[in-house]
C-alpha atoms as a PDB file:
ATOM      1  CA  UNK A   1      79.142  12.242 -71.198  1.00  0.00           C
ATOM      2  CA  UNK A   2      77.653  10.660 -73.875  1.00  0.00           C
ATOM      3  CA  UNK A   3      78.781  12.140 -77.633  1.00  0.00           C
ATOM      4  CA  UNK A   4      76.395  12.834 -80.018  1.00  0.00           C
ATOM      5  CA  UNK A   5      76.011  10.570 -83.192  1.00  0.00           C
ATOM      6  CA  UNK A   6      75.596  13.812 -85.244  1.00  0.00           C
ATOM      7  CA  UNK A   7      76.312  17.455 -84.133  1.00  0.00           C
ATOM      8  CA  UNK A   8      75.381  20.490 -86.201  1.00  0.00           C
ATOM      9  CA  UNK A   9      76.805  23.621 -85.531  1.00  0.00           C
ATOM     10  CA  UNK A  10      75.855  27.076 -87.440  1.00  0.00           C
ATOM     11  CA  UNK A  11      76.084  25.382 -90.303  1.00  0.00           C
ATOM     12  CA  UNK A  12      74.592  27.396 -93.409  1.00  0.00           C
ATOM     13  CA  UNK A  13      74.589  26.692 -96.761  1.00  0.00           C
ATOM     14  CA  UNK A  14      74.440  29.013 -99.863  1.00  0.00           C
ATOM     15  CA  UNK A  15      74.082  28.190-103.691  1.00  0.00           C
ATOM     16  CA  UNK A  16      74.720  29.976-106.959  1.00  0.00           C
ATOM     17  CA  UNK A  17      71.376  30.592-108.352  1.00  0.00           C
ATOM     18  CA  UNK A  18      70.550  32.360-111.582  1.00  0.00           C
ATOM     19  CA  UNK A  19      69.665  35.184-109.638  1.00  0.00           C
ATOM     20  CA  UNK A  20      72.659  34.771-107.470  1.00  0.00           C
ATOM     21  CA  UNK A  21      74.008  33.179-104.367  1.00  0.00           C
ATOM     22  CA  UNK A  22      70.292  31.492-102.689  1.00  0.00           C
ATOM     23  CA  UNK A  23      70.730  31.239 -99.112  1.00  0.00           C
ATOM     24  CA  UNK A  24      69.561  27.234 -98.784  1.00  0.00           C
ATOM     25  CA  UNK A  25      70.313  26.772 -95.273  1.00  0.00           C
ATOM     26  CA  UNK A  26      70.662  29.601 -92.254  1.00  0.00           C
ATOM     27  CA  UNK A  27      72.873  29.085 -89.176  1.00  0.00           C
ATOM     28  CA  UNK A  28      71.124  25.767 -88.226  1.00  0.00           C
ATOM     29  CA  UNK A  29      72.178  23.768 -84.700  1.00  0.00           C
ATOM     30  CA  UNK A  30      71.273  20.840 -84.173  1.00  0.00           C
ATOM     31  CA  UNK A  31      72.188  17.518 -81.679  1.00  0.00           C
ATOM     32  CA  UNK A  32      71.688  14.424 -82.006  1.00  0.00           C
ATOM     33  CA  UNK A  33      72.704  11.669 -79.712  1.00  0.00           C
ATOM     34  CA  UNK A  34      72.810   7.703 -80.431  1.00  0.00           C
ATOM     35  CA  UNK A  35      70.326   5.684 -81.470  1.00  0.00           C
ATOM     36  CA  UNK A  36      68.274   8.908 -81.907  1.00  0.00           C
ATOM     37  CA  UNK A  37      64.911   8.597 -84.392  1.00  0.00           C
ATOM     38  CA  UNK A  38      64.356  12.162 -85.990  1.00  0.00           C
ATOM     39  CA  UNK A  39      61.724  12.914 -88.250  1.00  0.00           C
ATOM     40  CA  UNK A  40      62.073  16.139 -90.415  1.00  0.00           C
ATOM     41  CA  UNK A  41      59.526  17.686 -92.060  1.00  0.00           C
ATOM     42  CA  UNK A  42      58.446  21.410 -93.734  1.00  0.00           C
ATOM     43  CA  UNK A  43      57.335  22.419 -96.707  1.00  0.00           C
ATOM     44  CA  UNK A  44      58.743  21.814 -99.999  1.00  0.00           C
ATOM     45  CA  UNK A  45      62.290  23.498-100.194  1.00  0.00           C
ATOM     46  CA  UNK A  46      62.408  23.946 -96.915  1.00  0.00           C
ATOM     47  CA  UNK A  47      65.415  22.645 -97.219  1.00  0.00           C
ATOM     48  CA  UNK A  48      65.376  19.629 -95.377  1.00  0.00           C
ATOM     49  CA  UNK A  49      66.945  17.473 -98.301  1.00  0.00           C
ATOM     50  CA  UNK A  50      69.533  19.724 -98.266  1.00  0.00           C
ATOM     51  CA  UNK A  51      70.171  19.032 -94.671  1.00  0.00           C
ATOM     52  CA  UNK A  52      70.491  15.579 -94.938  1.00  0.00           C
ATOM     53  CA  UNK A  53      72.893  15.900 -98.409  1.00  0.00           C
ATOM     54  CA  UNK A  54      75.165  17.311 -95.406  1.00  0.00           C
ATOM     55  CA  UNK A  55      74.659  15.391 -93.130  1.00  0.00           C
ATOM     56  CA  UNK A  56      75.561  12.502 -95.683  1.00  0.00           C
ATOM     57  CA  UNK A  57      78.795  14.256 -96.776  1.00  0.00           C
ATOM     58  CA  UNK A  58      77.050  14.791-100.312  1.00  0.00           C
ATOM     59  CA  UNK A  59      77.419  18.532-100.194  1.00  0.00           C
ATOM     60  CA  UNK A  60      79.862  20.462 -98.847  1.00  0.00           C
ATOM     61  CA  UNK A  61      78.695  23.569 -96.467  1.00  0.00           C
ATOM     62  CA  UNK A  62      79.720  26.985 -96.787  1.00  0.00           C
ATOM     63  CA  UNK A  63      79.815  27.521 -93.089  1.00  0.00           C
ATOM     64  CA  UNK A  64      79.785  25.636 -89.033  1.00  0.00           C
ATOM     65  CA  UNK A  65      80.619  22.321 -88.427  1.00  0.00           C
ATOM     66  CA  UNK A  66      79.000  18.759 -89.231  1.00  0.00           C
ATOM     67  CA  UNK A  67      80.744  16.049 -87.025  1.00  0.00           C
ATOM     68  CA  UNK A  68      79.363  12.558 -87.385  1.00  0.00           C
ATOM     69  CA  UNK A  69      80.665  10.221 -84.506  1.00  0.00           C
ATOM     70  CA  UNK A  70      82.998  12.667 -83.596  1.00  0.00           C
ATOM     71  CA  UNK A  71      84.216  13.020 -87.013  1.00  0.00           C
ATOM     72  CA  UNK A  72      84.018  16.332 -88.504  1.00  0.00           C
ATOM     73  CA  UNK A  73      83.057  15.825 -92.175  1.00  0.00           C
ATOM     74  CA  UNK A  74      84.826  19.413 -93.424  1.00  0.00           C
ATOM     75  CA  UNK A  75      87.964  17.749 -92.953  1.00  0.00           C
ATOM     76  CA  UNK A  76      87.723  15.294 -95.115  1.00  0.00           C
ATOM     77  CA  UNK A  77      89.015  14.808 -98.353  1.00  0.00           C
ATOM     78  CA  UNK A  78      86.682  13.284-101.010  1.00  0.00           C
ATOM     79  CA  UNK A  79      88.029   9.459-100.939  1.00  0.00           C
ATOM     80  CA  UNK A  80      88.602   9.829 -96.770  1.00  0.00           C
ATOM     81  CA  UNK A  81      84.698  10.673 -96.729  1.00  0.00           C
ATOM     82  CA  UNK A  82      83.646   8.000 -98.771  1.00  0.00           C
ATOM     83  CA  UNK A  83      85.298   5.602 -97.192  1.00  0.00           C
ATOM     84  CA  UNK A  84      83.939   6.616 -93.742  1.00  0.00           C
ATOM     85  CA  UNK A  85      80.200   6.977 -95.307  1.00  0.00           C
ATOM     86  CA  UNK A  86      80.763   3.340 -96.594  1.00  0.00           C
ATOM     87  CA  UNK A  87      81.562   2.032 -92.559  1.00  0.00           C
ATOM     88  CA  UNK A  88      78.986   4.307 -90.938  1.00  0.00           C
ATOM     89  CA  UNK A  89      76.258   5.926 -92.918  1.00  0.00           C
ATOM     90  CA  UNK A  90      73.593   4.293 -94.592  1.00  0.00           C
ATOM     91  CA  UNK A  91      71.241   6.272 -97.227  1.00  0.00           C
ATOM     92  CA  UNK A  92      68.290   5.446 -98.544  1.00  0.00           C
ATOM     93  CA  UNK A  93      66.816   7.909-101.206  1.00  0.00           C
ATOM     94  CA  UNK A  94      63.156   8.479-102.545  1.00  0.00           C
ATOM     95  CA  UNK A  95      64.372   7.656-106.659  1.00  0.00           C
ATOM     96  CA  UNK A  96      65.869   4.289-105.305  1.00  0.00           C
ATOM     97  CA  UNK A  97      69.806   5.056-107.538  1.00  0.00           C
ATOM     98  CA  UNK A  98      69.916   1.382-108.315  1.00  0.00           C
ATOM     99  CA  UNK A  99      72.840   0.415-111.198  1.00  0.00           C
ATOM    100  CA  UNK A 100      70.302  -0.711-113.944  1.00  0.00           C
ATOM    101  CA  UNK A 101      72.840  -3.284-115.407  1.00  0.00           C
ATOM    102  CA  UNK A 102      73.372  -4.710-111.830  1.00  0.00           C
ATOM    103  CA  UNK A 103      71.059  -7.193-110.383  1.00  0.00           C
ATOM    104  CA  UNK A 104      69.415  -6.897-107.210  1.00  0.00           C
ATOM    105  CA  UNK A 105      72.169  -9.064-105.262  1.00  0.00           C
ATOM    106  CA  UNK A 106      75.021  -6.828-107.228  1.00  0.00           C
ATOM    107  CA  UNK A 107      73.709  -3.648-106.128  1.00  0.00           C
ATOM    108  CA  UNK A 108      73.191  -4.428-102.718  1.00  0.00           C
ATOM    109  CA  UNK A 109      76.846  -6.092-102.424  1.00  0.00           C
ATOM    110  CA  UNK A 110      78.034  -3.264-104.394  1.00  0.00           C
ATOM    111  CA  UNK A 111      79.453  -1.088-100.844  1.00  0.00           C
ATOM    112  CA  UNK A 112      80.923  -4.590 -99.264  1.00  0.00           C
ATOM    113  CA  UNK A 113      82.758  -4.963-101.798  1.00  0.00           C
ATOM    114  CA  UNK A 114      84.483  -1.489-102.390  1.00  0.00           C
ATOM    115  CA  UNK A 115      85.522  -2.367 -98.865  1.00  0.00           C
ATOM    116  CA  UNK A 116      87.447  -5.601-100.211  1.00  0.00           C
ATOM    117  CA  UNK A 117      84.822  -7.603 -97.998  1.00  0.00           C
ATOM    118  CA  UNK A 118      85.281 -11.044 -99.058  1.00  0.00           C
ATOM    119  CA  UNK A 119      81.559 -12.198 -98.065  1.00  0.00           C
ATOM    120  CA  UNK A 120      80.036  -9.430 -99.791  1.00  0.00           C
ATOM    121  CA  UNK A 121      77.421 -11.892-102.369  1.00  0.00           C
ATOM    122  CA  UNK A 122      76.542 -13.841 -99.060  1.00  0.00           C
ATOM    123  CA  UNK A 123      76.143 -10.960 -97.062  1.00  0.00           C
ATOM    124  CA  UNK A 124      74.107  -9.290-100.208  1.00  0.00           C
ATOM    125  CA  UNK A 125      71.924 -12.523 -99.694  1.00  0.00           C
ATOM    126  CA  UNK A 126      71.213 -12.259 -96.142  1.00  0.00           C
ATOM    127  CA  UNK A 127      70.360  -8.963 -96.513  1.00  0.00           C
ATOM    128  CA  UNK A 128      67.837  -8.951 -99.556  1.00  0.00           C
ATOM    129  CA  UNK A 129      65.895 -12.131 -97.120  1.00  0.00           C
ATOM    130  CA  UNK A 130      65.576  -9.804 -94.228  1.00  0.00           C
ATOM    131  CA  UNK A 131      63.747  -7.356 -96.517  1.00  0.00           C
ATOM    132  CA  UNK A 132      61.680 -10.187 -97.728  1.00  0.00           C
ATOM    133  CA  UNK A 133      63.306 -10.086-101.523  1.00  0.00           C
ATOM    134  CA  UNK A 134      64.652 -13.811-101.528  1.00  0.00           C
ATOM    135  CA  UNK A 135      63.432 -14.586-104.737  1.00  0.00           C
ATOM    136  CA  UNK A 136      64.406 -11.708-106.642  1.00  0.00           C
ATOM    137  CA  UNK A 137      68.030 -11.661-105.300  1.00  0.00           C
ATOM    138  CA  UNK A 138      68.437 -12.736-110.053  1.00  0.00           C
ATOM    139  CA  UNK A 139      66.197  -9.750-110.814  1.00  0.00           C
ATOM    140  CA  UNK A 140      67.403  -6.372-112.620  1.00  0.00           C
ATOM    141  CA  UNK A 141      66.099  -3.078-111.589  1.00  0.00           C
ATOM    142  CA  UNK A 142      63.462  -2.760-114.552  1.00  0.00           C
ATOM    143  CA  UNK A 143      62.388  -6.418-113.321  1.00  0.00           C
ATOM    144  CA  UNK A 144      61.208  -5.387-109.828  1.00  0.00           C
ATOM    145  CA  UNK A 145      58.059  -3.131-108.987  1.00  0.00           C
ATOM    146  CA  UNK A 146      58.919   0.620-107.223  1.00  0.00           C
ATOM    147  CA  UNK A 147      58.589  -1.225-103.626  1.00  0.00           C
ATOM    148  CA  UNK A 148      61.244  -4.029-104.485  1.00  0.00           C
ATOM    149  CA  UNK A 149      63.708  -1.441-106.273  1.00  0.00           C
ATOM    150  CA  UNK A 150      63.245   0.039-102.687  1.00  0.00           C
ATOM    151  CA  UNK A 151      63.820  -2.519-100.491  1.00  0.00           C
ATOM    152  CA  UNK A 152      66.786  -3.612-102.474  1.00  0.00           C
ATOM    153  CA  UNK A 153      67.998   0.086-101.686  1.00  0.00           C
ATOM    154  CA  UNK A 154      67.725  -0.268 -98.500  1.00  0.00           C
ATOM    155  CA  UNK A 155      69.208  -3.564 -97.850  1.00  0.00           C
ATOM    156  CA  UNK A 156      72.704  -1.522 -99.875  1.00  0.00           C
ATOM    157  CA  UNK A 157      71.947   0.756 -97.748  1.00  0.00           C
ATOM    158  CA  UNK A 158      71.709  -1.099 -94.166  1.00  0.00           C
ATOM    159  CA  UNK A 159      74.386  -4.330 -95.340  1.00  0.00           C
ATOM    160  CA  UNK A 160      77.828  -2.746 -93.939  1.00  0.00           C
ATOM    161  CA  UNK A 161      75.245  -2.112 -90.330  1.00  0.00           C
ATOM    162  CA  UNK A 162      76.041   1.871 -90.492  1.00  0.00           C
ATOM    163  CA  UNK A 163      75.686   3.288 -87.147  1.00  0.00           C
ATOM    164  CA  UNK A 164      73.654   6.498 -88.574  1.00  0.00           C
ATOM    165  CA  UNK A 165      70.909   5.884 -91.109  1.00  0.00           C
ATOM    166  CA  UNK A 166      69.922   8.490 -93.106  1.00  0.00           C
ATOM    167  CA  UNK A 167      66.868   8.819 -95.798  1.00  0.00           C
ATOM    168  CA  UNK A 168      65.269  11.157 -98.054  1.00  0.00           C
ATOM    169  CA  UNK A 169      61.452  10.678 -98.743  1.00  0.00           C
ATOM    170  CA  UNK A 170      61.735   6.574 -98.897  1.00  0.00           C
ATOM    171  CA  UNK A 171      57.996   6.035 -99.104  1.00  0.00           C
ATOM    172  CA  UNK A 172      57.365   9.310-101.335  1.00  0.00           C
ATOM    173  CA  UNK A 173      56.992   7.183-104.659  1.00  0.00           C
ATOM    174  CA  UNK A 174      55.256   4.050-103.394  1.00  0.00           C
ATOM    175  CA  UNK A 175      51.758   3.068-102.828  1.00  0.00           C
ATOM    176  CA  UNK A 176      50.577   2.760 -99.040  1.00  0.00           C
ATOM    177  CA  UNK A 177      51.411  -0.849 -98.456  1.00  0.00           C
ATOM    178  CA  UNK A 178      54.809  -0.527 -99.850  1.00  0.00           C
ATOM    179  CA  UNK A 179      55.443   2.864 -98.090  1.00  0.00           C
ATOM    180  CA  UNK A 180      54.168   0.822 -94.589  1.00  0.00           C
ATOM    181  CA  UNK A 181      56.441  -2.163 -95.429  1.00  0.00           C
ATOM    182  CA  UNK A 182      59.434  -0.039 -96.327  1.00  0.00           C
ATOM    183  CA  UNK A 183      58.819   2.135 -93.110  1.00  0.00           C
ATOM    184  CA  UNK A 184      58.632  -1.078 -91.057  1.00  0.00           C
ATOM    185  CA  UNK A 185      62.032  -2.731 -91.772  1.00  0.00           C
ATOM    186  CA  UNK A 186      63.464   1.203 -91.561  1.00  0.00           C
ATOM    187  CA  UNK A 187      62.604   1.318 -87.611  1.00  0.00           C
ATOM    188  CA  UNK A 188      63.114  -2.418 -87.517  1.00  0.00           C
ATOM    189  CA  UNK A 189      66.559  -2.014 -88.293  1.00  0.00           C
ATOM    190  CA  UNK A 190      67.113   1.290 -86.306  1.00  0.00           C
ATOM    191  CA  UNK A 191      65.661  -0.796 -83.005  1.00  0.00           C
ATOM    192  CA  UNK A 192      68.032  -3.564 -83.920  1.00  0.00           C
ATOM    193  CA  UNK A 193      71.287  -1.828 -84.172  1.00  0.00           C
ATOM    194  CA  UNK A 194      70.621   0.708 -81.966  1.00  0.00           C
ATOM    195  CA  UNK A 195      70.899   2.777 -85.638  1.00  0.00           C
ATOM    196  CA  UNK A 196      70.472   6.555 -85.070  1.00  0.00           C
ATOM    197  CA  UNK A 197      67.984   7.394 -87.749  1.00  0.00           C
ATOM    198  CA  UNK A 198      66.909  10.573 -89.527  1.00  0.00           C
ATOM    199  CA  UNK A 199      64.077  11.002 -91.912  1.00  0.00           C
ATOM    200  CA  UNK A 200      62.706  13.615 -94.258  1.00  0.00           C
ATOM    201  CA  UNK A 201      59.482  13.248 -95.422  1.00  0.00           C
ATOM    202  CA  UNK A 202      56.007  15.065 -95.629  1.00  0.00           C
ATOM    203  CA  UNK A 203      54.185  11.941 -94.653  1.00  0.00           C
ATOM    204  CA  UNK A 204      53.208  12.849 -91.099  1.00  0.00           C
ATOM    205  CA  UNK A 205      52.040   9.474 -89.579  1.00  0.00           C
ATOM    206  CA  UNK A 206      55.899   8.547 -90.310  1.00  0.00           C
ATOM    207  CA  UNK A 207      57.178  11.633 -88.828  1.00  0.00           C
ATOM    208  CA  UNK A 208      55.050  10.821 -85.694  1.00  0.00           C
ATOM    209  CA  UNK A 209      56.845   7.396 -85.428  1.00  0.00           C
ATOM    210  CA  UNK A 210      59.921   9.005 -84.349  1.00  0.00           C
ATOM    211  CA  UNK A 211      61.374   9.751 -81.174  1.00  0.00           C
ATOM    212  CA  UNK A 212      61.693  13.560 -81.923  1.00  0.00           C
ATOM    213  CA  UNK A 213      60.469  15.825 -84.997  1.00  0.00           C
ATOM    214  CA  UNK A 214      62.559  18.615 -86.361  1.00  0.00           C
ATOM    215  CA  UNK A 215      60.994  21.530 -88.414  1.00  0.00           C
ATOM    216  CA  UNK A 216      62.337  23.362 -91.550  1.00  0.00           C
ATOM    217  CA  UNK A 217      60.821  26.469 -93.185  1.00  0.00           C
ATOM    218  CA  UNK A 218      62.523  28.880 -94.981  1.00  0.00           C
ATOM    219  CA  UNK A 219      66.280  27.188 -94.286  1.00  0.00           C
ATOM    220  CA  UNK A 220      66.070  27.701 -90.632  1.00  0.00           C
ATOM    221  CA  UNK A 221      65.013  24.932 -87.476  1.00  0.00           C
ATOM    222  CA  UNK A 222      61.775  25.310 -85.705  1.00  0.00           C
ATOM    223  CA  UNK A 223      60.460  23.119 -82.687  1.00  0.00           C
ATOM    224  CA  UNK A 224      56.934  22.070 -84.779  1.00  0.00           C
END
Protein backbone atom coordinates (compact mmCIF):
# COMPACT_ATOMS: atom_id res chain seq x y z
CA UNK A 1 0.00 0.00 0.00
CA UNK A 2 1.18 3.05 -1.08
CA UNK A 3 2.00 5.80 1.99
CA UNK A 4 0.88 9.04 1.76
CA UNK A 5 3.38 11.99 1.12
CA UNK A 6 1.42 14.00 3.77
CA UNK A 7 -1.21 12.70 6.29
CA UNK A 8 -3.31 14.98 8.48
CA UNK A 9 -5.01 13.72 11.27
CA UNK A 10 -7.48 15.87 13.67
CA UNK A 11 -5.14 18.25 13.69
CA UNK A 12 -6.47 21.70 15.20
CA UNK A 13 -4.84 24.62 15.91
CA UNK A 14 -5.61 27.42 18.49
CA UNK A 15 -3.94 30.93 19.06
CA UNK A 16 -3.80 33.49 21.84
CA UNK A 17 -5.76 36.33 20.60
CA UNK A 18 -6.47 39.57 22.41
CA UNK A 19 -9.72 38.31 23.05
CA UNK A 20 -8.38 34.96 23.93
CA UNK A 21 -7.44 31.58 22.62
CA UNK A 22 -8.94 31.92 18.49
CA UNK A 23 -9.68 28.58 17.33
CA UNK A 24 -7.53 28.84 13.75
CA UNK A 25 -7.91 25.41 12.67
CA UNK A 26 -10.79 22.62 13.73
CA UNK A 27 -10.14 18.85 13.72
CA UNK A 28 -9.03 18.85 10.01
CA UNK A 29 -8.11 15.25 8.09
CA UNK A 30 -6.66 15.21 5.34
CA UNK A 31 -4.50 12.57 2.80
CA UNK A 32 -2.40 13.08 0.50
CA UNK A 33 -0.53 10.57 -1.52
CA UNK A 34 2.69 11.12 -3.87
CA UNK A 35 3.07 13.23 -6.47
CA UNK A 36 -0.37 14.63 -5.46
CA UNK A 37 -1.29 18.43 -6.96
CA UNK A 38 -3.72 20.12 -4.34
CA UNK A 39 -5.07 23.38 -4.73
CA UNK A 40 -6.52 25.12 -1.56
CA UNK A 41 -8.61 27.80 -1.57
CA UNK A 42 -11.44 29.81 0.84
CA UNK A 43 -11.85 32.95 1.86
CA UNK A 44 -9.48 35.14 3.53
CA UNK A 45 -8.58 33.59 7.03
CA UNK A 46 -9.93 30.67 6.24
CA UNK A 47 -7.10 29.47 7.42
CA UNK A 48 -5.51 27.86 4.70
CA UNK A 49 -2.02 29.64 5.30
CA UNK A 50 -2.17 28.36 8.48
CA UNK A 51 -2.48 24.91 7.14
CA UNK A 52 0.34 24.97 5.11
CA UNK A 53 2.67 26.83 8.12
CA UNK A 54 1.97 23.11 9.47
CA UNK A 55 2.33 21.36 7.04
CA UNK A 56 5.84 23.13 6.58
CA UNK A 57 6.81 22.52 10.24
CA UNK A 58 6.56 26.46 10.73
CA UNK A 59 3.98 26.20 13.45
CA UNK A 60 3.55 23.84 15.86
CA UNK A 61 -0.22 22.35 16.35
CA UNK A 62 -2.03 22.15 19.43
CA UNK A 63 -3.60 18.88 18.54
CA UNK A 64 -3.58 15.34 15.81
CA UNK A 65 -0.84 14.38 13.89
CA UNK A 66 1.10 15.86 10.73
CA UNK A 67 3.39 13.07 9.24
CA UNK A 68 5.27 14.03 6.12
CA UNK A 69 6.81 10.87 4.36
CA UNK A 70 6.07 8.95 7.19
CA UNK A 71 7.66 11.35 9.43
CA UNK A 72 5.60 12.76 12.07
CA UNK A 73 6.63 16.44 12.42
CA UNK A 74 5.43 16.69 16.43
CA UNK A 75 8.35 14.74 17.16
CA UNK A 76 10.74 16.73 16.12
CA UNK A 77 12.93 18.93 17.78
CA UNK A 78 13.57 22.37 16.19
CA UNK A 79 17.16 21.63 14.45
CA UNK A 80 15.84 17.72 13.59
CA UNK A 81 12.90 19.59 11.62
CA UNK A 82 14.94 21.87 9.86
CA UNK A 83 17.15 19.67 8.75
CA UNK A 84 14.46 17.32 7.33
CA UNK A 85 12.52 20.51 5.71
CA UNK A 86 15.96 21.34 4.08
CA UNK A 87 16.05 17.42 2.27
CA UNK A 88 12.32 17.28 1.57
CA UNK A 89 10.18 20.34 1.60
CA UNK A 90 10.38 23.09 -0.62
CA UNK A 91 8.41 26.55 0.13
CA UNK A 92 7.72 29.13 -1.87
CA UNK A 93 5.92 32.19 -0.21
CA UNK A 94 3.79 35.14 -1.71
CA UNK A 95 6.48 38.14 -0.02
CA UNK A 96 9.40 36.21 -1.81
CA UNK A 97 11.89 36.25 2.05
CA UNK A 98 14.92 36.85 -0.08
CA UNK A 99 18.31 37.94 2.18
CA UNK A 100 18.56 41.57 0.76
CA UNK A 101 22.44 41.60 1.18
CA UNK A 102 22.61 38.21 -0.71
CA UNK A 103 22.60 38.06 -4.40
CA UNK A 104 20.37 36.09 -6.39
CA UNK A 105 22.94 33.03 -6.76
CA UNK A 106 23.62 33.37 -2.71
CA UNK A 107 20.13 33.07 -1.80
CA UNK A 108 19.27 30.34 -3.88
CA UNK A 109 22.55 28.29 -2.75
CA UNK A 110 21.82 29.45 0.63
CA UNK A 111 19.87 25.67 1.75
CA UNK A 112 22.79 23.56 -0.22
CA UNK A 113 24.98 24.87 1.61
CA UNK A 114 23.63 24.57 5.28
CA UNK A 115 23.72 20.98 4.11
CA UNK A 116 27.68 21.20 3.65
CA UNK A 117 26.88 20.53 -0.19
CA UNK A 118 30.04 21.22 -1.84
CA UNK A 119 28.38 22.16 -5.37
CA UNK A 120 26.01 24.42 -3.88
CA UNK A 121 27.15 27.93 -6.31
CA UNK A 122 26.97 25.46 -9.37
CA UNK A 123 23.95 23.92 -8.40
CA UNK A 124 22.56 27.67 -7.46
CA UNK A 125 23.49 28.27 -11.24
CA UNK A 126 21.70 25.51 -12.79
CA UNK A 127 18.89 26.27 -10.98
CA UNK A 128 18.41 30.16 -11.52
CA UNK A 129 18.81 28.96 -15.79
CA UNK A 130 15.94 26.60 -15.45
CA UNK A 131 13.82 29.50 -14.17
CA UNK A 132 15.10 31.55 -16.98
CA UNK A 133 17.24 34.08 -14.51
CA UNK A 134 20.78 33.40 -16.15
CA UNK A 135 21.70 36.80 -16.32
CA UNK A 136 20.78 38.00 -13.07
CA UNK A 137 22.43 35.07 -11.18
CA UNK A 138 25.04 39.01 -9.95
CA UNK A 139 21.78 40.79 -9.11
CA UNK A 140 20.59 41.79 -5.41
CA UNK A 141 17.06 41.55 -4.39
CA UNK A 142 16.26 45.42 -4.83
CA UNK A 143 17.91 44.85 -8.43
CA UNK A 144 15.30 42.38 -9.74
CA UNK A 145 11.50 43.19 -10.55
CA UNK A 146 8.66 41.25 -8.09
CA UNK A 147 8.63 38.26 -10.83
CA UNK A 148 12.54 37.70 -10.70
CA UNK A 149 12.68 38.08 -6.73
CA UNK A 150 10.12 35.18 -7.30
CA UNK A 151 11.62 32.97 -9.44
CA UNK A 152 14.82 33.25 -7.55
CA UNK A 153 12.55 31.99 -4.56
CA UNK A 154 11.59 29.34 -6.10
CA UNK A 155 14.68 28.03 -7.60
CA UNK A 156 15.90 28.11 -3.24
CA UNK A 157 13.07 26.63 -2.95
CA UNK A 158 13.10 23.61 -5.63
CA UNK A 159 17.45 23.31 -5.67
CA UNK A 160 17.84 20.42 -2.87
CA UNK A 161 14.66 18.53 -5.40
CA UNK A 162 12.24 18.31 -2.14
CA UNK A 163 9.87 15.56 -2.60
CA UNK A 164 6.78 17.82 -1.24
CA UNK A 165 6.47 21.37 -2.53
CA UNK A 166 4.63 23.60 -0.69
CA UNK A 167 3.48 27.44 -1.49
CA UNK A 168 1.57 30.21 -0.14
CA UNK A 169 -0.09 32.66 -2.68
CA UNK A 170 3.15 32.64 -5.21
CA UNK A 171 1.42 34.64 -7.92
CA UNK A 172 -0.62 36.91 -5.32
CA UNK A 173 1.83 39.98 -5.82
CA UNK A 174 2.70 39.71 -9.50
CA UNK A 175 1.18 40.91 -12.63
CA UNK A 176 -0.54 38.18 -14.95
CA UNK A 177 2.41 37.24 -17.05
CA UNK A 178 4.64 36.80 -14.14
CA UNK A 179 1.92 34.98 -12.07
CA UNK A 180 1.52 32.53 -15.52
CA UNK A 181 5.33 32.14 -15.77
CA UNK A 182 5.83 31.48 -12.08
CA UNK A 183 2.79 28.98 -12.16
CA UNK A 184 4.37 27.26 -15.18
CA UNK A 185 7.82 26.22 -13.84
CA UNK A 186 5.69 25.36 -10.33
CA UNK A 187 3.79 22.33 -12.22
CA UNK A 188 6.82 21.98 -14.44
CA UNK A 189 8.80 20.98 -11.67
CA UNK A 190 6.03 18.99 -9.79
CA UNK A 191 5.62 16.81 -13.31
CA UNK A 192 9.36 16.44 -13.32
CA UNK A 193 10.07 15.08 -9.96
CA UNK A 194 7.08 13.49 -9.46
CA UNK A 195 6.94 16.57 -6.58
CA UNK A 196 3.71 16.31 -4.50
CA UNK A 197 2.52 19.86 -4.59
CA UNK A 198 0.13 21.96 -2.51
CA UNK A 199 -1.06 25.42 -3.20
CA UNK A 200 -3.01 28.15 -1.49
CA UNK A 201 -4.25 30.74 -3.40
CA UNK A 202 -7.56 32.62 -4.35
CA UNK A 203 -6.65 32.64 -7.98
CA UNK A 204 -9.08 30.01 -9.26
CA UNK A 205 -7.78 29.24 -12.84
CA UNK A 206 -4.59 27.99 -10.71
CA UNK A 207 -6.60 26.09 -8.33
CA UNK A 208 -8.30 24.38 -11.37
CA UNK A 209 -4.80 23.26 -12.61
CA UNK A 210 -4.54 20.83 -9.92
CA UNK A 211 -5.29 17.35 -9.61
CA UNK A 212 -7.66 17.87 -6.57
CA UNK A 213 -9.03 21.16 -4.74
CA UNK A 214 -9.41 21.35 -1.02
CA UNK A 215 -11.80 23.92 0.67
CA UNK A 216 -11.32 26.02 3.89
CA UNK A 217 -13.96 28.20 5.59
CA UNK A 218 -14.14 28.96 8.96
CA UNK A 219 -10.91 26.51 10.00
CA UNK A 220 -12.63 23.42 8.91
CA UNK A 221 -12.26 21.17 5.23
CA UNK A 222 -15.03 21.20 2.76
CA UNK A 223 -15.19 19.19 -0.64
CA UNK A 224 -15.79 22.73 -2.88
Amino acid sequence: MQRPSILIENVSLSLDGNAGIVDILKDISIDIQEGESIGIVGPSGSGKSSLLMLMGGLERISNGSIKLLGQNLSEMNENKLASFRRSNVGIVFQSFHLIPTMTALENVAVPLELSGNKDAFGLAEEALEKVGLEDRISHFPSQLSGGEQQRTALARAIIAKPKILLADEPTGNLDYENGKLVADYLFELHSEHNATLVLVTHDVDLANRCGRKIKIADGEVFTP
